[in-house]
C-alpha atoms as a PDB file:
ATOM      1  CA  UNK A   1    -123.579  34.355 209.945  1.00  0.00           C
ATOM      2  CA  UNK A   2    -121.487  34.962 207.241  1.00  0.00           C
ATOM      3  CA  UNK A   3    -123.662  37.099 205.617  1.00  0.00           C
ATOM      4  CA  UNK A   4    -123.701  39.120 208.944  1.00  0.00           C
ATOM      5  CA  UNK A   5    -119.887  39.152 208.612  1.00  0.00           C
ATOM      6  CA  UNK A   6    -120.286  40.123 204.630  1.00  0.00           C
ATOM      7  CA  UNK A   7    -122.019  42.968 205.544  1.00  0.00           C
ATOM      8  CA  UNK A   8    -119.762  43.959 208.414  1.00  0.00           C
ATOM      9  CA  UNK A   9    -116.704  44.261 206.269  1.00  0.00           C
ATOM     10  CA  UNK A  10    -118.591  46.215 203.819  1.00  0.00           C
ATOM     11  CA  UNK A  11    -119.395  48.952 205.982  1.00  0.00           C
ATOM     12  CA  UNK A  12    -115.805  48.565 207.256  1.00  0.00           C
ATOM     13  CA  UNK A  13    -114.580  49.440 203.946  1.00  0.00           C
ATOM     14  CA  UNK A  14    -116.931  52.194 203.459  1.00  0.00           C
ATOM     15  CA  UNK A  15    -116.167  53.515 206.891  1.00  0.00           C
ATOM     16  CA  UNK A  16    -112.487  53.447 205.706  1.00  0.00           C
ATOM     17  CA  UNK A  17    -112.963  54.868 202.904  1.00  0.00           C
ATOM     18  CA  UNK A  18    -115.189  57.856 204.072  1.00  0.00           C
ATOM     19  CA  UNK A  19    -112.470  58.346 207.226  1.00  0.00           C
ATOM     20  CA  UNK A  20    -109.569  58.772 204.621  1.00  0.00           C
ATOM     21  CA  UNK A  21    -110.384  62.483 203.155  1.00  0.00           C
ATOM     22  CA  UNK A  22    -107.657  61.755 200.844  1.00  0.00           C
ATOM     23  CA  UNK A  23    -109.067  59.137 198.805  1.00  0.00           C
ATOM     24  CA  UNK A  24    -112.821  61.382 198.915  1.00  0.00           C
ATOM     25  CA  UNK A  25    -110.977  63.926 197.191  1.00  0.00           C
ATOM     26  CA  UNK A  26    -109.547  61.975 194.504  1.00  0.00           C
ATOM     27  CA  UNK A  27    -112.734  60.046 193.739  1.00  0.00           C
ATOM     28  CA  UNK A  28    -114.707  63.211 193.724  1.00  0.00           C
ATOM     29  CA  UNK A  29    -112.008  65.154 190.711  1.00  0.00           C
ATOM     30  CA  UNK A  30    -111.885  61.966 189.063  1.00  0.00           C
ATOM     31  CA  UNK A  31    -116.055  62.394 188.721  1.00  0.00           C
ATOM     32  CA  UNK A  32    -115.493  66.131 187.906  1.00  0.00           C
ATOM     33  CA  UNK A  33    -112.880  65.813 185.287  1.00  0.00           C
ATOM     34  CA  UNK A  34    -114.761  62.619 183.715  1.00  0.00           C
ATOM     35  CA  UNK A  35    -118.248  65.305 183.417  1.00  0.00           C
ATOM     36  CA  UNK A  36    -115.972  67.930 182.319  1.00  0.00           C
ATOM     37  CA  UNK A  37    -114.425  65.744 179.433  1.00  0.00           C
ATOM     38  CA  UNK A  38    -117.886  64.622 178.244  1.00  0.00           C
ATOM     39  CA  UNK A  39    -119.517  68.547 178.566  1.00  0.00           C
ATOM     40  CA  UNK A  40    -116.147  69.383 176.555  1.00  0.00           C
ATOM     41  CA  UNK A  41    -116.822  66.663 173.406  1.00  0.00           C
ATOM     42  CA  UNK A  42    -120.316  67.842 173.517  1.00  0.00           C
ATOM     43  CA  UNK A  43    -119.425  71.270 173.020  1.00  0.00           C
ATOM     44  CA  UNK A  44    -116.884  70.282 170.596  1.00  0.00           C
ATOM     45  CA  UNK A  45    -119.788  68.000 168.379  1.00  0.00           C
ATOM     46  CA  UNK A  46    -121.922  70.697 168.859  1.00  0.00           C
ATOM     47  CA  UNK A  47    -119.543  73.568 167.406  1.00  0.00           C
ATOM     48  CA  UNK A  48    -118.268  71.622 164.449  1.00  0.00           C
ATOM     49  CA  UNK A  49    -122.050  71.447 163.697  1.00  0.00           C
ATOM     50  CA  UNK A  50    -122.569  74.884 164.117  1.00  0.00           C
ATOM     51  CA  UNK A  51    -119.837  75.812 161.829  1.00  0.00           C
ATOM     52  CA  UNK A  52    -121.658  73.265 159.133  1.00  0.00           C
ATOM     53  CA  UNK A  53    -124.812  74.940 159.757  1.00  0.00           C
ATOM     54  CA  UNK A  54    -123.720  78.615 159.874  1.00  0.00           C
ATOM     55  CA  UNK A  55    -122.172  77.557 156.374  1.00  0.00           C
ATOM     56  CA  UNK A  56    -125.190  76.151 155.037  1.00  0.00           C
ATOM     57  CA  UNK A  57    -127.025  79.571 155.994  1.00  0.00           C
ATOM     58  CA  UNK A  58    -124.352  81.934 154.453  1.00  0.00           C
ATOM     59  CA  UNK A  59    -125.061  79.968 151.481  1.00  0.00           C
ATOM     60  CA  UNK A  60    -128.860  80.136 151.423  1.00  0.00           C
ATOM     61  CA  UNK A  61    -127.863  83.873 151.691  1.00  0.00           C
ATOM     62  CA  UNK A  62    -126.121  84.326 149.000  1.00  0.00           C
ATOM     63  CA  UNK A  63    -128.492  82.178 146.793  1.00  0.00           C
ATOM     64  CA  UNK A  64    -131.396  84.181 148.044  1.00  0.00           C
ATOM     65  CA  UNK A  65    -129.829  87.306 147.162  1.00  0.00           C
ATOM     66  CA  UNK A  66    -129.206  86.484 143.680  1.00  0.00           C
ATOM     67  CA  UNK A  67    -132.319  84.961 142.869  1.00  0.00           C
ATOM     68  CA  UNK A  68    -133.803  88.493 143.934  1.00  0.00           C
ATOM     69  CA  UNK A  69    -131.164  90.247 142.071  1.00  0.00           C
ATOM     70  CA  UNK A  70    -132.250  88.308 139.054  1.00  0.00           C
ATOM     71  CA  UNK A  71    -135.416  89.512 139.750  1.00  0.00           C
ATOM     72  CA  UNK A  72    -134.598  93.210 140.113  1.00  0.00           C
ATOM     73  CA  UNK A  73    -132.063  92.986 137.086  1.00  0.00           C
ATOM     74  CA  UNK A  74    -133.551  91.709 133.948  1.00  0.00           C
ATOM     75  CA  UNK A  75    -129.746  91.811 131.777  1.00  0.00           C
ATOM     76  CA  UNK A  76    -128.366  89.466 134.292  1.00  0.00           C
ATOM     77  CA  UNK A  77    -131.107  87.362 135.452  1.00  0.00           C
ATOM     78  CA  UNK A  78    -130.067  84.153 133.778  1.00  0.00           C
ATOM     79  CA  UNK A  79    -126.542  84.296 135.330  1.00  0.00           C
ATOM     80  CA  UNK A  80    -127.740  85.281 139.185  1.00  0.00           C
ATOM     81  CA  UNK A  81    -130.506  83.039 139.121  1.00  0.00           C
ATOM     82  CA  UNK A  82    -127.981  80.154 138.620  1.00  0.00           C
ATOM     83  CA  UNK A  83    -125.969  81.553 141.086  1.00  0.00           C
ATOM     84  CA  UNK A  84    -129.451  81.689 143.150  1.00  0.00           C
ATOM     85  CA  UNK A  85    -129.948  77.862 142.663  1.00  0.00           C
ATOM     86  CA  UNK A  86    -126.044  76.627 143.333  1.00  0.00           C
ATOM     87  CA  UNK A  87    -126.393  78.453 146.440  1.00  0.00           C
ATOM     88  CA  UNK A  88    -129.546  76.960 147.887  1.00  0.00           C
ATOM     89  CA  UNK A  89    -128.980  73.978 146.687  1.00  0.00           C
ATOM     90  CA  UNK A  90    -125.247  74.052 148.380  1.00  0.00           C
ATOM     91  CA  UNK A  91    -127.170  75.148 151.780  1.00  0.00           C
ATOM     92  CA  UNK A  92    -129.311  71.954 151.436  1.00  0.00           C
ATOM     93  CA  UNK A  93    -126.423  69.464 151.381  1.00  0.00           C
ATOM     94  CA  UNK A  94    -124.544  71.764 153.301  1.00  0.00           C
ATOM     95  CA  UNK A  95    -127.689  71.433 155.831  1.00  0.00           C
ATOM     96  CA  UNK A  96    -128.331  67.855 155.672  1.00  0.00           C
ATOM     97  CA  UNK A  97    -125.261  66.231 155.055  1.00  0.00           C
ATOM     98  CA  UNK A  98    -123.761  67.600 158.773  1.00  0.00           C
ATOM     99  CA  UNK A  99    -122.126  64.560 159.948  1.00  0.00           C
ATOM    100  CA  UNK A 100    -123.726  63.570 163.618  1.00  0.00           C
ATOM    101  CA  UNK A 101    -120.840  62.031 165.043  1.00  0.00           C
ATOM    102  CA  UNK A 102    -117.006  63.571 165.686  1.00  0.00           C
ATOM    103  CA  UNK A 103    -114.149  61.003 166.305  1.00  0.00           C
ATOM    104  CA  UNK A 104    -111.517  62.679 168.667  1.00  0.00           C
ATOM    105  CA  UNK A 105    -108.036  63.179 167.206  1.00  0.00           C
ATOM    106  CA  UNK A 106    -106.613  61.591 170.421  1.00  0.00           C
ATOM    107  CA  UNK A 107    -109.255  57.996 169.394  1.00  0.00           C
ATOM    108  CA  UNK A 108    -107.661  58.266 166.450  1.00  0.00           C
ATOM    109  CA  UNK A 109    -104.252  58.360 167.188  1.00  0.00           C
ATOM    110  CA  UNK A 110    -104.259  55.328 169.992  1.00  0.00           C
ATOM    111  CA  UNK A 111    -105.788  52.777 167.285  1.00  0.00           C
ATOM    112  CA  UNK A 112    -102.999  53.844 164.935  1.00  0.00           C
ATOM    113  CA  UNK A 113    -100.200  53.692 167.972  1.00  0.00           C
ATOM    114  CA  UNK A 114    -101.026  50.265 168.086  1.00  0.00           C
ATOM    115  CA  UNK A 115    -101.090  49.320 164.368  1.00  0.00           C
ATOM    116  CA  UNK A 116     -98.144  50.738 163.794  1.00  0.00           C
ATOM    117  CA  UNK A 117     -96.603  49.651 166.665  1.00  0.00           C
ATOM    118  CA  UNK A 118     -97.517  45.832 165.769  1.00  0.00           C
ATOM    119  CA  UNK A 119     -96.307  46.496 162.161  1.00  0.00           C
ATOM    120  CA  UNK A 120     -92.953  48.157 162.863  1.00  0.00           C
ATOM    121  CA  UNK A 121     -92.016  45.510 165.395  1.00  0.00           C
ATOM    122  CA  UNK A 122     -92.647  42.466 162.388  1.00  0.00           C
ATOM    123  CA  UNK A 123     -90.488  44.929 160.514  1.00  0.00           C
ATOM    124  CA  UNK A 124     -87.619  44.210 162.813  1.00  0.00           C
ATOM    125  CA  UNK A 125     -88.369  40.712 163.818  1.00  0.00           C
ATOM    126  CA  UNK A 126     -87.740  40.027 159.646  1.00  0.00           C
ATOM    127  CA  UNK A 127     -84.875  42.386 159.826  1.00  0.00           C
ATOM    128  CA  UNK A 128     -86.022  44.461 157.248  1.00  0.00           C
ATOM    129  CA  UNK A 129     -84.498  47.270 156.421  1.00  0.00           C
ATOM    130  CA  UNK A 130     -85.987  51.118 157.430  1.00  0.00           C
ATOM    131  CA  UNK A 131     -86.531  51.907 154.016  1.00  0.00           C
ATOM    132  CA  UNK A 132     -90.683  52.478 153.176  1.00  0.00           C
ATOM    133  CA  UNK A 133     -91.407  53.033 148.967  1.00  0.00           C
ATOM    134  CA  UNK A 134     -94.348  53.668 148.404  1.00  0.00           C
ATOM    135  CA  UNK A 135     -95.385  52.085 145.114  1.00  0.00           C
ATOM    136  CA  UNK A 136     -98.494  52.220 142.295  1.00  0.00           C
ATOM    137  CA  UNK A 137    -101.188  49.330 143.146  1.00  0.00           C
ATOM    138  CA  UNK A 138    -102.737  47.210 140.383  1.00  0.00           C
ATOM    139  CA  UNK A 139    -106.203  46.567 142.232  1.00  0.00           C
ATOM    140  CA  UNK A 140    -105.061  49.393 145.207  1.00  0.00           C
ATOM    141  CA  UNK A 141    -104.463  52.997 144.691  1.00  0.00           C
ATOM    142  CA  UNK A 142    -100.782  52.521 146.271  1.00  0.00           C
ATOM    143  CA  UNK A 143     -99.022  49.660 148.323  1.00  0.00           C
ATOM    144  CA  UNK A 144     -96.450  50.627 151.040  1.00  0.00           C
ATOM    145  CA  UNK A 145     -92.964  48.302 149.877  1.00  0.00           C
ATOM    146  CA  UNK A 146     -90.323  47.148 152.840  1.00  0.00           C
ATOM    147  CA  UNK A 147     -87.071  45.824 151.376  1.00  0.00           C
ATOM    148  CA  UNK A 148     -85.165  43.426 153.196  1.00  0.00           C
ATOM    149  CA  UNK A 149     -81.524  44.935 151.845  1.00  0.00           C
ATOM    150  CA  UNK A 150     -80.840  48.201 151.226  1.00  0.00           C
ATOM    151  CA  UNK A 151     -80.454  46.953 147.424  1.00  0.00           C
ATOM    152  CA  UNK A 152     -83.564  45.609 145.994  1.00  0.00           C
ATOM    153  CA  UNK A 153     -85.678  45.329 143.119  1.00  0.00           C
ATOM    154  CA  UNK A 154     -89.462  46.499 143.255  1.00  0.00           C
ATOM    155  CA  UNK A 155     -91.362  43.272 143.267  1.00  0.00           C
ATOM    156  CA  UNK A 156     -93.195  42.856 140.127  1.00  0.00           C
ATOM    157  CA  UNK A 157     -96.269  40.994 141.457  1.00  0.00           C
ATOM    158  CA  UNK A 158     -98.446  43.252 143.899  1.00  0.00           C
ATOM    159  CA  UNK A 159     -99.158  39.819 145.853  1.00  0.00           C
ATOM    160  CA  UNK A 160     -98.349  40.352 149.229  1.00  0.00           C
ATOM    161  CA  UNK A 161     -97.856  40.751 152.264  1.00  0.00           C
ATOM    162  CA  UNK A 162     -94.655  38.622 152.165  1.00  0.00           C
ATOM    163  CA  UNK A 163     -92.598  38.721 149.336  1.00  0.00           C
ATOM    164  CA  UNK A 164     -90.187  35.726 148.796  1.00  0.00           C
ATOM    165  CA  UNK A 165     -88.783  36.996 145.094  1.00  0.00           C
ATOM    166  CA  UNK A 166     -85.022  36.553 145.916  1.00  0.00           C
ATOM    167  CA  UNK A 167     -84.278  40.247 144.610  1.00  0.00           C
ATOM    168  CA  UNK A 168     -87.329  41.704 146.505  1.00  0.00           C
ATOM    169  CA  UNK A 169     -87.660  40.009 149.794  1.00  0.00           C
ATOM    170  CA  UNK A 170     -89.709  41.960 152.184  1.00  0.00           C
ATOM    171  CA  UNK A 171     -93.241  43.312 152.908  1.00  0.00           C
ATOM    172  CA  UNK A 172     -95.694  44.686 150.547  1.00  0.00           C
ATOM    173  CA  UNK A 173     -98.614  46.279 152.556  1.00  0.00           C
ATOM    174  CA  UNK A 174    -101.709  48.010 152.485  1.00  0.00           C
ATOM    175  CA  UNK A 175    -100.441  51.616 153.416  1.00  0.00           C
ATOM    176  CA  UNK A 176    -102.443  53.944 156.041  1.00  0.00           C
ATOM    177  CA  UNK A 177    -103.085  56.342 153.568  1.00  0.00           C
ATOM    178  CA  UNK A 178    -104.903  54.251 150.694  1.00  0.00           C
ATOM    179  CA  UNK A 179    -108.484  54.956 151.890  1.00  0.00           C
ATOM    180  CA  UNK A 180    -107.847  58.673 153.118  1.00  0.00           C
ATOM    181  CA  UNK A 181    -106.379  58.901 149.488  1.00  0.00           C
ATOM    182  CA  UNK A 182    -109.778  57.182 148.184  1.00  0.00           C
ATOM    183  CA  UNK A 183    -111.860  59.357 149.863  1.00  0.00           C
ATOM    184  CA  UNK A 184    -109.847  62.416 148.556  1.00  0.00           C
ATOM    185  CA  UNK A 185    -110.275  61.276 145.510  1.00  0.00           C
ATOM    186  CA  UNK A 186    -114.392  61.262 145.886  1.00  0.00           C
ATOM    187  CA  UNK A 187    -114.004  64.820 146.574  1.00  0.00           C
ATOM    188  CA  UNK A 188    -112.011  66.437 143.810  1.00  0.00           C
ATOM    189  CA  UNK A 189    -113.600  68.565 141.948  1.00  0.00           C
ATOM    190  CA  UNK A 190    -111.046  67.697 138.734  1.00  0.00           C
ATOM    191  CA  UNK A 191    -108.630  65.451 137.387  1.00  0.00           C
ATOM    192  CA  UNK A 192    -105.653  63.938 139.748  1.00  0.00           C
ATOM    193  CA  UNK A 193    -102.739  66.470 138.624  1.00  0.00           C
ATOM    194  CA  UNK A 194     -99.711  65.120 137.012  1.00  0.00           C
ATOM    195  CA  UNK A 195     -97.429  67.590 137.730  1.00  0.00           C
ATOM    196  CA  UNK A 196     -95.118  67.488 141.158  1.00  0.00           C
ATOM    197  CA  UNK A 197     -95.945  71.193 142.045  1.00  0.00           C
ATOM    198  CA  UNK A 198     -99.557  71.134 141.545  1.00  0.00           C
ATOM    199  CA  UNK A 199    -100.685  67.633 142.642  1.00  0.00           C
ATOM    200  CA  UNK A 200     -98.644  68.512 145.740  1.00  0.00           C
ATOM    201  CA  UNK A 201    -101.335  71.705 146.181  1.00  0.00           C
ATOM    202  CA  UNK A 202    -103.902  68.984 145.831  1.00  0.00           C
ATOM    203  CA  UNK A 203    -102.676  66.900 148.309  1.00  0.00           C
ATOM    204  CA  UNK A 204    -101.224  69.349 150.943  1.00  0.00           C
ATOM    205  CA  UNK A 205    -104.704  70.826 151.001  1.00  0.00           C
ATOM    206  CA  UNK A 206    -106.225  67.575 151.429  1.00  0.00           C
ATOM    207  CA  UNK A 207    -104.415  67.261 154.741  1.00  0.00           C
ATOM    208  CA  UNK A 208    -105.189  70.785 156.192  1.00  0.00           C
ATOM    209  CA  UNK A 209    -108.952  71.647 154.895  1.00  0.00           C
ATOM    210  CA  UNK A 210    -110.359  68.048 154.152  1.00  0.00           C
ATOM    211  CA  UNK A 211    -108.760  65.543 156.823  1.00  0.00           C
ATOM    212  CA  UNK A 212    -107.454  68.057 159.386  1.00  0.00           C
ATOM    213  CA  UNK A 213    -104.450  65.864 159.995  1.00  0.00           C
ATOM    214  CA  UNK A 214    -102.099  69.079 160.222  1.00  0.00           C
ATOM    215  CA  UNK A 215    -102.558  72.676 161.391  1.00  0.00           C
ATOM    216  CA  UNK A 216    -100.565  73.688 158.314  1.00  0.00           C
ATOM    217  CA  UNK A 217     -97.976  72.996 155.543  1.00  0.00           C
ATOM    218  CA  UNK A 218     -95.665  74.628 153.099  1.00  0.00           C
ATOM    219  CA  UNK A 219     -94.330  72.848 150.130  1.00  0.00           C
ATOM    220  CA  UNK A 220     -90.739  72.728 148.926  1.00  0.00           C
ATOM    221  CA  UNK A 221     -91.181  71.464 144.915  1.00  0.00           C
ATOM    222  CA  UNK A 222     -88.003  70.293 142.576  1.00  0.00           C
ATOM    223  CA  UNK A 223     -88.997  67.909 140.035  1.00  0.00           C
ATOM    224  CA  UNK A 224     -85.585  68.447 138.550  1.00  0.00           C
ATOM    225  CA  UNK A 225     -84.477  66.605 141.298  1.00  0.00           C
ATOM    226  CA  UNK A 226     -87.102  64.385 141.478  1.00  0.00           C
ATOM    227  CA  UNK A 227     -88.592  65.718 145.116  1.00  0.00           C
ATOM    228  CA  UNK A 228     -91.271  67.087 146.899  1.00  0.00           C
ATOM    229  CA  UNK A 229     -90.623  68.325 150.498  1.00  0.00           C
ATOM    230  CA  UNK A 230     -93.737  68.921 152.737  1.00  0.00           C
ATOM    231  CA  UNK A 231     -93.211  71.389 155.904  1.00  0.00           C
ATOM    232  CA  UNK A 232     -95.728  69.668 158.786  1.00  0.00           C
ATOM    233  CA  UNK A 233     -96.985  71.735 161.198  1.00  0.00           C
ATOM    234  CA  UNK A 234     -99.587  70.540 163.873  1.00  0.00           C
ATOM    235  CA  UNK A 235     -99.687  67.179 163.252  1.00  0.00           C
ATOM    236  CA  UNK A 236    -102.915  65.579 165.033  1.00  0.00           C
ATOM    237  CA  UNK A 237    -101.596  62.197 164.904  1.00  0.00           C
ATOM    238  CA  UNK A 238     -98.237  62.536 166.936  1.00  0.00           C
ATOM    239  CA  UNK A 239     -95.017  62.552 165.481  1.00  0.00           C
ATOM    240  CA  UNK A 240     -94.591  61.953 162.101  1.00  0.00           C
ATOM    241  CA  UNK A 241     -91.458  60.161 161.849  1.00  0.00           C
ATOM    242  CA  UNK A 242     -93.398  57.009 162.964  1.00  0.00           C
ATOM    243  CA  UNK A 243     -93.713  53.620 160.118  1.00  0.00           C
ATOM    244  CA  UNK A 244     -96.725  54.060 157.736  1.00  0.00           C
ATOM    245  CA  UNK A 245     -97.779  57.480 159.792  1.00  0.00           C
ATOM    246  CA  UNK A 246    -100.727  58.673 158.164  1.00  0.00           C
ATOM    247  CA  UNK A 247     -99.599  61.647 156.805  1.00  0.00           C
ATOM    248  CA  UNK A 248     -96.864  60.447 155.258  1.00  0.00           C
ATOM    249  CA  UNK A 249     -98.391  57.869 153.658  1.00  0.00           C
ATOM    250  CA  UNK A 250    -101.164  59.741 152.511  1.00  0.00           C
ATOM    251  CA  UNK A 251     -98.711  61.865 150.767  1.00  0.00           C
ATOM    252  CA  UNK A 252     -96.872  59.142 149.122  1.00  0.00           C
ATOM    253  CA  UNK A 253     -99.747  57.332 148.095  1.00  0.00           C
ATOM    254  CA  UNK A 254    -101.200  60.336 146.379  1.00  0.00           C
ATOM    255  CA  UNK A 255     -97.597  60.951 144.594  1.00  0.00           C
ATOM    256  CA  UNK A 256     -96.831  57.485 143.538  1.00  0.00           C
ATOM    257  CA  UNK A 257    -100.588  57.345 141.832  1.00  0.00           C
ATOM    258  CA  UNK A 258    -100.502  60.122 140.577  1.00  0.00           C
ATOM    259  CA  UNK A 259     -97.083  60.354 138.888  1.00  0.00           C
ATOM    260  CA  UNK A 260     -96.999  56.586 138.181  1.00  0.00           C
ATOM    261  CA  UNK A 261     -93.774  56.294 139.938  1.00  0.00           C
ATOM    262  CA  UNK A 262     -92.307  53.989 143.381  1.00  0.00           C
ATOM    263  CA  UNK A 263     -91.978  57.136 146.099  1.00  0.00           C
ATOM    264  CA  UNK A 264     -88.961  56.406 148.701  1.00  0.00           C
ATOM    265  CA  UNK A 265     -90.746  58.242 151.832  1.00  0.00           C
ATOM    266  CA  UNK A 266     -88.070  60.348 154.117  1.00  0.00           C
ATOM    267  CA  UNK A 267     -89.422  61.933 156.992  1.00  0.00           C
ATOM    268  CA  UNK A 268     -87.305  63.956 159.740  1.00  0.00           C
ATOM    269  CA  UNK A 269     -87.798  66.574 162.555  1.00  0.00           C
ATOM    270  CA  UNK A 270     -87.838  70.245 161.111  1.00  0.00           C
ATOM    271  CA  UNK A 271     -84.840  72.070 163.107  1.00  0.00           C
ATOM    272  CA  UNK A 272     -86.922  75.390 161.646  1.00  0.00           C
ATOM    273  CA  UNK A 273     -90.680  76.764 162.364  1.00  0.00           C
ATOM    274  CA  UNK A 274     -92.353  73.883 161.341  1.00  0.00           C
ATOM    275  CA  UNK A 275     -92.154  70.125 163.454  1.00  0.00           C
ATOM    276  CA  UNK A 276     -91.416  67.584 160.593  1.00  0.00           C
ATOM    277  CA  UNK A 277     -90.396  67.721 157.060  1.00  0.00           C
ATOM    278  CA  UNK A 278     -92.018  64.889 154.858  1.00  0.00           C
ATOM    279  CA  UNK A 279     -89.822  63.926 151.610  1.00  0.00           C
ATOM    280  CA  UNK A 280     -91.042  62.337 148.505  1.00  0.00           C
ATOM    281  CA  UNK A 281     -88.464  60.967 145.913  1.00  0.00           C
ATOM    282  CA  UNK A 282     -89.702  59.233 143.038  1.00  0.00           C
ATOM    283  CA  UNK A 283     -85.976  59.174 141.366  1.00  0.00           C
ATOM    284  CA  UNK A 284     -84.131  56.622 143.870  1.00  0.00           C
ATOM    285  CA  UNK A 285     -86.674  54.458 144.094  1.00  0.00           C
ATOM    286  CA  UNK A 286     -86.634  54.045 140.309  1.00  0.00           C
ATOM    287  CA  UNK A 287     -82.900  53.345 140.290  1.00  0.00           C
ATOM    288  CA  UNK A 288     -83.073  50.927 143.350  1.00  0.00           C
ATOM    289  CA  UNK A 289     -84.875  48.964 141.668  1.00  0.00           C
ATOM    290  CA  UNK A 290     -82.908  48.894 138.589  1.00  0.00           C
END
C-alpha cells in the first residue's frame, strides 16, 4: 500500500510539474544554456589548438622553403639549411607539444577568490597591517612579507609562516606568483635582466604572451626613484587590488629576484585608459627595514 501511495505522489509531482509551463520553461533553458556552455569550451579547446597547429605548419613552411632555397642557392646553403632545420624542428614541438586540456580563466579565478579570501581574512584576524613586501627567498624564488606595524624590520630568517621576531612580527608566505615566476623562468631564452627597465619588458611580456593574465600593459620605469609602475589592462583574474593577486605578485616576485631587493607592492584603480596600476618600490622597503 504504501508503495501504491509512493507511486501516486510521484506522478502527482510530475503532473504538477508538467501543468506549471513556467517551471518547463526554465528547466528546458537551463538544459540549453548548460549544452551551449559545453559546445562553447569545446570550440574554445579546439581553437586554441588550431592556433598551435596553424603555428606549427607556418613553421614547417618556412623550414621547407629554406631547405629548398639551400638547394637552389649553393652561396647560402649552409645558412638556409639551418634555417630549414630550426624550422621543422620548431613545427615538431610546435606539433606535439599542443597542450590537450584548457583551464577556463573564470576556474581559475574562483580557486584563487577563495585563497585569497581565507588569507586576507587571517590577515585581519592578526591585525596585520595592509602592507605586502615582497622579499628574495633563500630556498624560494620570492616570499610575500606582512608586517604587523607599519614600522618593521624584514625578518632575517625565511622561516615562516608566522614570524614572532619582536621587530618583524607578521606573516611570511608563499606568494601566488612563485611558480608562475618558476615557470617563466623555464622559458627564457636568456639571463634574468638586472636592470628595472628591461627585466620589467621581461616580465610584462610574461603576463600578456606567456600566462595571458592581462589583455595588455604599458610600463612606467624610474629607477632613480626606485619604481616600476605597470598599466593593467584586461585582467583575467578580477580586480587587481585584491591580497597576493596573481599579477601583482608575479610582478613583485620577478623584481625582488631579480634585483635582489624587498619590493613594497602598491596597487590602485587606473582613473586613465587602463583598469589598475601595479607599483613596485624596492627603495622603502629597504629603509623600513632599516
Amino acid at each position: 500500500m504504501s508503495s501504491s501511495k509512493t507511486d501516486t505522489e510521484a506522478e502527482t509531482d510530475t503532473e504538477a510539474t508538467n501543468s506549471d509551463p513556467e517551471a518547463v520553461k526554465l528547466s528546458a533553458q537551463v538544459e540549453l544554456l548548460t549544452e551551449e556552455n559545453e559546445r562553447l569550451r569545446e570550440e574554445y579547446v579546439r581553437a586554441r589548438r588550431s592556433q598551435y597547429r596553424t603555428t606549427a605548419f607556418g613553421l614547417a613552411g618556412i623550414g621547407i622553403l629554406a631547405i629548398l632555397g639551400g638547394l637552389l642557392f649553393p652561396a647560402a646553403r649552409e645558412v638556409l639549411i639551418g634555417l630549414g632545420a630550426t624550422g621543422l624542428f620548431g613545427a615538431l614541438l610546435t606539433y606535439y607539444l599542443t597542450p590537450t586540456q584548457f583551464v577556463a580563466a573564470d576556474v581559475g579565478e574562483r580557486v584563487y577568490t577563495a585563497t585569497t579570501t581565507n588569507l586576507a581574512g587571517i590577515a585581519d584576524e592578526l591585525g596585520l597591517h595592509d602592507e605586502q613586501v615582497y622579499v628574495p627567498g633563500e630556498r624560494e624564488p620570492a616570499q610575500l612579507y606582512v608586517p604587523q606595524h607599519a614600522e618593521f624590520t624584514i625578518p632575517d630568517s625565511r622561516l615562516g609562516p608566522i614570524v614572532v621576531d619582536e621587530d618583524s612580527r607578521g606573516l611570511l608566505l608563499t606568494p601566488t606568483g612563485t611558480e608562475l615566476f618558476r615557470e617563466f623562468e623555464c622559458g627564457l631564452s636568456g639571463e634574468l635582466a638586472t636592470s628595472p627597465p628591461v627585466l620589467a619588458e621581461q616580465l610584462t611580456d610574461a603576463l600578456v604572451q606567456q600566462f595571458e593574465l592581462a589583455r595588455s600593459t604599458d610600463v612606467d620605469s624610474d629607477p632613480e626613484h626606485d619604481r616600476v609602475t605597470v598599466a593593467i589592462t584586461g585582467s583575467a583574474f578580477g580586480p587587481v587590488d585584491r591580497f597576493d593577486h596573481p599579477i601583482g605578485s608575479f610582478l613583485a616576485v620577478g623584481f625582488a629576484t631579480g634585483l635582489d631587493r624587498p619590493i613594497t607592492l602598491e596597487v590602485s584603480p587606473d582613473s586613465g585608459q587602463a583598469d589598475w596600476l601595479v607599483t613596485c618600490r624596492w627603495g622603502n622597503a629597504e629603509r623600513s627595514s632599516d
